[in-house]
Protein backbone atom coordinates (compact mmCIF):
# COMPACT_ATOMS: atom_id res chain seq x y z
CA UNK A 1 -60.48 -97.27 60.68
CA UNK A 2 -60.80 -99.81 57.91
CA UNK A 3 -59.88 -100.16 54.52
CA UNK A 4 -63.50 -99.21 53.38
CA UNK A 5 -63.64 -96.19 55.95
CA UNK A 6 -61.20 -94.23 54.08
CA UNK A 7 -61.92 -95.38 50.63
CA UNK A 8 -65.01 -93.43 51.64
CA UNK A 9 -64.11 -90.73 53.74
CA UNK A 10 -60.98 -89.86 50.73
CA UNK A 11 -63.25 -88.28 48.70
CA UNK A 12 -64.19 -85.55 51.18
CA UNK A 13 -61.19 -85.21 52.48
CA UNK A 14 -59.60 -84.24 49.26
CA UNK A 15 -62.88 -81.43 48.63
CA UNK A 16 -61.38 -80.01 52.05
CA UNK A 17 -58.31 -79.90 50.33
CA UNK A 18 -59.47 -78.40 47.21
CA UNK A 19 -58.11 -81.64 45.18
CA UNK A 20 -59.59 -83.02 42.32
CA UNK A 21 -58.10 -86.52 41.47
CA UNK A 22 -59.17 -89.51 39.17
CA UNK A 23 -60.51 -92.66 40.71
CA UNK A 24 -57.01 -94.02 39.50
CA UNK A 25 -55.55 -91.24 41.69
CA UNK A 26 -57.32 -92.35 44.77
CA UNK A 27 -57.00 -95.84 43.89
CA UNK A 28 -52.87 -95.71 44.26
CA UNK A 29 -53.06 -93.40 46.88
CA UNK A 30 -55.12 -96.03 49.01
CA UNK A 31 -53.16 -98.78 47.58
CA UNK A 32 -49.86 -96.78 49.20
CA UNK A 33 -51.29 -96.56 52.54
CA UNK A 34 -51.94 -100.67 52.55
CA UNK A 35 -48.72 -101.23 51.36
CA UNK A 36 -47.56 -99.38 53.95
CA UNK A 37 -49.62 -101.26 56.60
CA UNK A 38 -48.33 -104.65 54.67
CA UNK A 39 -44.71 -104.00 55.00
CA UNK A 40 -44.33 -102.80 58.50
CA UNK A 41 -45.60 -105.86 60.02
CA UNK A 42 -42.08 -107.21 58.63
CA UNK A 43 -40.36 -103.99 58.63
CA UNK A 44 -40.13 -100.42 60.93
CA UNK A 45 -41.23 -98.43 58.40
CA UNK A 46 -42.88 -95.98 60.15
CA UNK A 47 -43.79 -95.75 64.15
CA UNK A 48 -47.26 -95.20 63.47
CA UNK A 49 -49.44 -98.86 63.06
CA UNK A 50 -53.02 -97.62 63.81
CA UNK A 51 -54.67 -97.65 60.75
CA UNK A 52 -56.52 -94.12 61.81
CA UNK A 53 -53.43 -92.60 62.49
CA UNK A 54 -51.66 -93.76 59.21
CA UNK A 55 -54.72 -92.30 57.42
CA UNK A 56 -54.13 -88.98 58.69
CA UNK A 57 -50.94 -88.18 60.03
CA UNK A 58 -49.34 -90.18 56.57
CA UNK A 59 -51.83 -89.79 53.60
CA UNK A 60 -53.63 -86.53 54.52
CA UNK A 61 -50.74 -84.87 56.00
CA UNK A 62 -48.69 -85.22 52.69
CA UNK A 63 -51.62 -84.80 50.71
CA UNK A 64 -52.26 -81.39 52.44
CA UNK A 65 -49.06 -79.98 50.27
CA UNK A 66 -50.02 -81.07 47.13
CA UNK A 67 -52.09 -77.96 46.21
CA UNK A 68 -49.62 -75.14 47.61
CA UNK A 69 -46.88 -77.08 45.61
CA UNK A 70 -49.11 -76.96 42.14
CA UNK A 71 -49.23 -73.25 42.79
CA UNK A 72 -45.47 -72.91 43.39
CA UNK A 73 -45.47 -75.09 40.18
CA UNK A 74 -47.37 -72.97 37.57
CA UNK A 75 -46.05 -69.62 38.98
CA UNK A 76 -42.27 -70.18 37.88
CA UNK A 77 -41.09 -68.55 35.00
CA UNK A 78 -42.13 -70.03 31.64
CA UNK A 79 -39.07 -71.28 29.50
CA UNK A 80 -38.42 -68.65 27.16
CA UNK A 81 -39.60 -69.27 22.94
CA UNK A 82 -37.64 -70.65 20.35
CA UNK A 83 -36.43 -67.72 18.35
CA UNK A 84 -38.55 -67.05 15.54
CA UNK A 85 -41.75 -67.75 17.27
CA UNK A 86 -43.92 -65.15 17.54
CA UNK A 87 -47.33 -65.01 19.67
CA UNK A 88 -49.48 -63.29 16.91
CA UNK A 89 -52.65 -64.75 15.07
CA UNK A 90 -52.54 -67.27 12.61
CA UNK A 91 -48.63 -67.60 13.46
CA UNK A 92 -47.44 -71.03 15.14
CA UNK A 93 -46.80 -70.55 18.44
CA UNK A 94 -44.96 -72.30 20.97
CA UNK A 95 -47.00 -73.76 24.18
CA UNK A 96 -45.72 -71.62 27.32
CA UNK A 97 -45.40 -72.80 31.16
CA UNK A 98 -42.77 -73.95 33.31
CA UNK A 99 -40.78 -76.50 32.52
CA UNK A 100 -40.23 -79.75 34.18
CA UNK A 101 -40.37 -80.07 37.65
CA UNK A 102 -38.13 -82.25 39.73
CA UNK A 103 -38.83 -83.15 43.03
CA UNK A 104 -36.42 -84.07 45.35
CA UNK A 105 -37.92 -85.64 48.72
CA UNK A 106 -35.34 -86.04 50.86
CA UNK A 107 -35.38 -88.71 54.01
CA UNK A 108 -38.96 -90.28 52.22
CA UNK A 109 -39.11 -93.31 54.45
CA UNK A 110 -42.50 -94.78 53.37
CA UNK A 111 -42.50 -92.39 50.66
CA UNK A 112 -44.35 -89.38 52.51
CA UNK A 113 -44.60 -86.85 50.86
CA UNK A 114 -42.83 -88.06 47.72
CA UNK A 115 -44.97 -91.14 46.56
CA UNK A 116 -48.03 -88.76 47.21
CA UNK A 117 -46.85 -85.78 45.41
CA UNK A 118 -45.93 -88.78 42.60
CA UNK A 119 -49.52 -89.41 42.45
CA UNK A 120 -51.56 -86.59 42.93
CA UNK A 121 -49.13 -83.93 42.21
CA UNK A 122 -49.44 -84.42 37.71
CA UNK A 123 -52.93 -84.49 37.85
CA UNK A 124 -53.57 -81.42 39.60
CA UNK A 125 -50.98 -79.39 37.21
CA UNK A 126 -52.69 -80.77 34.31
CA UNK A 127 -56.12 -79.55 35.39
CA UNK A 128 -54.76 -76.11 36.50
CA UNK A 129 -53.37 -75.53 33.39
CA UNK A 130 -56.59 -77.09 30.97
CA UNK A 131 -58.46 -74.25 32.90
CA UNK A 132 -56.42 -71.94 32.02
CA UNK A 133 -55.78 -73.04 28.74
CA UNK A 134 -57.29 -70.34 26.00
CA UNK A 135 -59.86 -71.37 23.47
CA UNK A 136 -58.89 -73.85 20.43
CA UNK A 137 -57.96 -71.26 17.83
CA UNK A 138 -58.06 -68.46 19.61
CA UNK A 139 -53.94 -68.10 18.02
CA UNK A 140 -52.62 -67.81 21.75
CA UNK A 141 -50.16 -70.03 23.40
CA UNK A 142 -51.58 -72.94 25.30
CA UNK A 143 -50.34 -73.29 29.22
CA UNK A 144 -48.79 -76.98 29.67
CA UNK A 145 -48.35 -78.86 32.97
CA UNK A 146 -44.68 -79.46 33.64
CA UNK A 147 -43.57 -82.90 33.37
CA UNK A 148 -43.28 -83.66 37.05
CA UNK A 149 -40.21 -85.85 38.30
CA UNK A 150 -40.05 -86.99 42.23
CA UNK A 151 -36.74 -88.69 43.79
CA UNK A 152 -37.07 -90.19 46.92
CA UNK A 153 -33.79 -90.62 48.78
CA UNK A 154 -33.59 -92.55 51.84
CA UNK A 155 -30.42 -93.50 54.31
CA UNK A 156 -32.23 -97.00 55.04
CA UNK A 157 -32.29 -99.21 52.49
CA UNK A 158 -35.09 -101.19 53.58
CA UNK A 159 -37.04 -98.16 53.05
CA UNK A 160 -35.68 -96.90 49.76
CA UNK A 161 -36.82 -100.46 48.27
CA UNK A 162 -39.96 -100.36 49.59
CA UNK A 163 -40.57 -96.96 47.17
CA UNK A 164 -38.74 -98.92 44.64
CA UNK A 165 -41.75 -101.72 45.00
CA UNK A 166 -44.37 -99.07 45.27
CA UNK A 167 -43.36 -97.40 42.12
CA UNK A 168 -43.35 -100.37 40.37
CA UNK A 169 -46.95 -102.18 41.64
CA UNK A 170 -48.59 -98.63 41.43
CA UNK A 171 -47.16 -98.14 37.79
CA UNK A 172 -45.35 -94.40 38.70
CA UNK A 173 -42.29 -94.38 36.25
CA UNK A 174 -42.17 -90.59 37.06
CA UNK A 175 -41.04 -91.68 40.69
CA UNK A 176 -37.62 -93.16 41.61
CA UNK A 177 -36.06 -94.54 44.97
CA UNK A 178 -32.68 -93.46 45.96
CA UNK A 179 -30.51 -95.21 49.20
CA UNK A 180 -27.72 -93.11 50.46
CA UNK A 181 -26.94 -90.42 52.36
CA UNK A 182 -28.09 -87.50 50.55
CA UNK A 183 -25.26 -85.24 50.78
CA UNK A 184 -22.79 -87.97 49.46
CA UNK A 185 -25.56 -88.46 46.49
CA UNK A 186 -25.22 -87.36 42.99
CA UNK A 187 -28.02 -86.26 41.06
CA UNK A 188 -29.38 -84.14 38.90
CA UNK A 189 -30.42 -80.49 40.61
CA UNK A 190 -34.27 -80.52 42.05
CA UNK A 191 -36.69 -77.45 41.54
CA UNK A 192 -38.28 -77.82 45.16
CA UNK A 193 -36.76 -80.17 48.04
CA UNK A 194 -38.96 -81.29 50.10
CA UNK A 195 -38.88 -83.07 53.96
CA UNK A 196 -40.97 -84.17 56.33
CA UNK A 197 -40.08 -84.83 60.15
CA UNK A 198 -35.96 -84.85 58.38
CA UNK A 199 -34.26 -82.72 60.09
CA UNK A 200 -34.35 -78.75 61.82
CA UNK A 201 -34.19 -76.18 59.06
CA UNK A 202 -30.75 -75.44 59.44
CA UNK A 203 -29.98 -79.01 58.64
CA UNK A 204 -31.90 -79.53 55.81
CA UNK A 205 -30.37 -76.86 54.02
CA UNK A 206 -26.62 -77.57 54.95
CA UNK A 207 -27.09 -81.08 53.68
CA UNK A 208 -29.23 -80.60 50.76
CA UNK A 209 -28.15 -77.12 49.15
CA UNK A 210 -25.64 -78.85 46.59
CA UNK A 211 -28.90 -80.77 44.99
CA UNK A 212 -30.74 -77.26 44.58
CA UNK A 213 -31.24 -76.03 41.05
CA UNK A 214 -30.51 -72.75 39.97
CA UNK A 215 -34.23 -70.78 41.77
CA UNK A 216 -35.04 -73.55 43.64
CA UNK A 217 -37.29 -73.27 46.44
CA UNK A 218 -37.31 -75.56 50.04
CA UNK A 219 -40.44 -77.08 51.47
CA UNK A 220 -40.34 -78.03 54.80
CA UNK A 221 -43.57 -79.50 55.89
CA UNK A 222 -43.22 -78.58 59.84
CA UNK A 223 -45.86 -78.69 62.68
CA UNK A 224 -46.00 -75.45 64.94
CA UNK A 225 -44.33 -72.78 63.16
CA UNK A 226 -40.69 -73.79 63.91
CA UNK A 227 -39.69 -70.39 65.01
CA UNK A 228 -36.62 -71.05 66.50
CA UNK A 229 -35.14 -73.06 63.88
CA UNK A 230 -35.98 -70.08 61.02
CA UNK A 231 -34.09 -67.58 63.27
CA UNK A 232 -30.95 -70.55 63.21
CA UNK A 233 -30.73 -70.20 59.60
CA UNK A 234 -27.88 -69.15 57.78
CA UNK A 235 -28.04 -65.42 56.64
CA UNK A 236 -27.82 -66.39 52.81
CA UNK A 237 -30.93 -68.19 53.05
CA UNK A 238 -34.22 -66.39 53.40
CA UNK A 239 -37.93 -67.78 54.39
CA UNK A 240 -40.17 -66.36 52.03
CA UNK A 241 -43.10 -67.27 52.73
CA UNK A 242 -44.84 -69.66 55.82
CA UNK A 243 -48.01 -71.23 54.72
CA UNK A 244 -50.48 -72.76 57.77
CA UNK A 245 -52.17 -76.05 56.69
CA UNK A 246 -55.65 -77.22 56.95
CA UNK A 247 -55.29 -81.22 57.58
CA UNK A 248 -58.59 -83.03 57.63
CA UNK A 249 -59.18 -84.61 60.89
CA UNK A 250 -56.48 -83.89 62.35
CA UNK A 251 -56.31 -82.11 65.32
CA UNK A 252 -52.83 -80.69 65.10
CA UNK A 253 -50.66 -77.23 63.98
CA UNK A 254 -48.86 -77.76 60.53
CA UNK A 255 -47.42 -75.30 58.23
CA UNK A 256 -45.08 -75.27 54.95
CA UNK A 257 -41.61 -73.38 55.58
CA UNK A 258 -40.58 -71.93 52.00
CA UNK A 259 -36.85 -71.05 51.71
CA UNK A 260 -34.55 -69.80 49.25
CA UNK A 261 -31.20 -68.64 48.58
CA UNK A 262 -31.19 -64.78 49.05
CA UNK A 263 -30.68 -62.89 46.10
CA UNK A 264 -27.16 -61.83 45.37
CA UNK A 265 -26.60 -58.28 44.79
């Protein structure tokens, strides 16, 4: 597949998706794959090199959580009001919705998912929440996108630069590039960790739990539903919810594992 197959074919595969992005949007999203392709003629990157493979086991793939992540998004609590402000007519009010979102994507490599969700991930917020946004005057409370934050950590340097370089040629100063093992990391806490082909579930929770914020959720983006590896979890943390995917050409099972801490009593 060449460059000008999925420059066509993106737009398509994003109405499958039920994504709505700018032409910018696509334009760094394409310009990720290609850097990509660029730097693993020099460096192991990834293990895929087929351009039609990259295109939809890399960009699709990732791009196929970018939606059920905007949802998780704009359904967290809303920060509560200054006190004093009052949601009445004619009264200032202060704009509701979550706050900022930070995501942590943990063993990025090439930056999948992280560099997508980077891209795509502010964009779709910001529409959700225009269409829900009331009427100018109407004296309600608007809904705002939160400010959306992705880390990228990475064991291999090699790779954690190349996400370094990507943010920087692709102009995303809401994405950063971490090297290190991410349990010896610090940071501040993330909203949602995220992983893809990191680790069994068990594993991604023992070494990531420290960097969890206060109701944070896990996404694991998994193939088959990963059955055995939700029953090895440890009894504090629950699944709440398993959500099948729908990748675009791509013949293959995938599904999003949410987890949680369970509630203490």
């Amino acid at each position: 597949m060449t460059p000008v197959d999925t420059q066509t074919q993106l737009p398509a595969a994003l109405s499958d998706l039920g994504l709505a992005l700018s032409s910018r949007a696509c334009e760094r999203l394409l310009s990720h794959l290609n850097l990509i392709a660029k730097w693993n003629r020099v460096y192991n990157l990834t293990a895929l090199r087929d351009p039609a493979e990259m295109w939809t086991h890399h960009l699709l793939d990732s791009l196929a959580a970018v939606q059920p992540l905007a949802r998780h998004a704009l359904q967290r609590p809303a920060p509560p009001r200054p006190e004093g402000v009052q949601d009445v007519q004619g009264t200032r009010c202060a704009p509701t919705g979550p706050a900022g979102l930070h995501v942590l994507d943990v063993g990025s490599g090439a930056g999948l998912p992280g560099v997508t969700l980077a891209i795509a991930l502010p964009e779709v917020l910001a529409l959700a929440s225009a269409e829900v946004r009331p009427a100018a005057g109407a004296g309600r409370p608007g809904v705002l996108p939160p400010a959306v934050r992705v880390s990228c950590v990475d064991a291999v340097a090699k790779k954690a630069g190349f996400i370094r370089q990507v943010a920087a040629e692709l102009g995303l100063s809401q994405l950063q590039a971490l090297h290190g093992r991410i349990e010896s990391l610090k940071m501040a806490p993330a909203d949602v960790i995220t992983c893809r082909a990191f680790a069994s579930l068990a594993d991604i929770v023992r070494l990531t739990r420290v960097h969890l914020a206060p109701g944070g959720v896990w996404m694991a983006l998994k193939g088959a539903v990963p059955t055995d590896e939700m029953a090895a979890l440890p009894t504090d943390i629950e699944v709440f919810h398993v959500e099948p995917l729908q990748v675009p050409h791509l013949n293959a099972q995938r599904c999003l594992v949410w987890m949680r801490p369970r509630p203490q009593p």
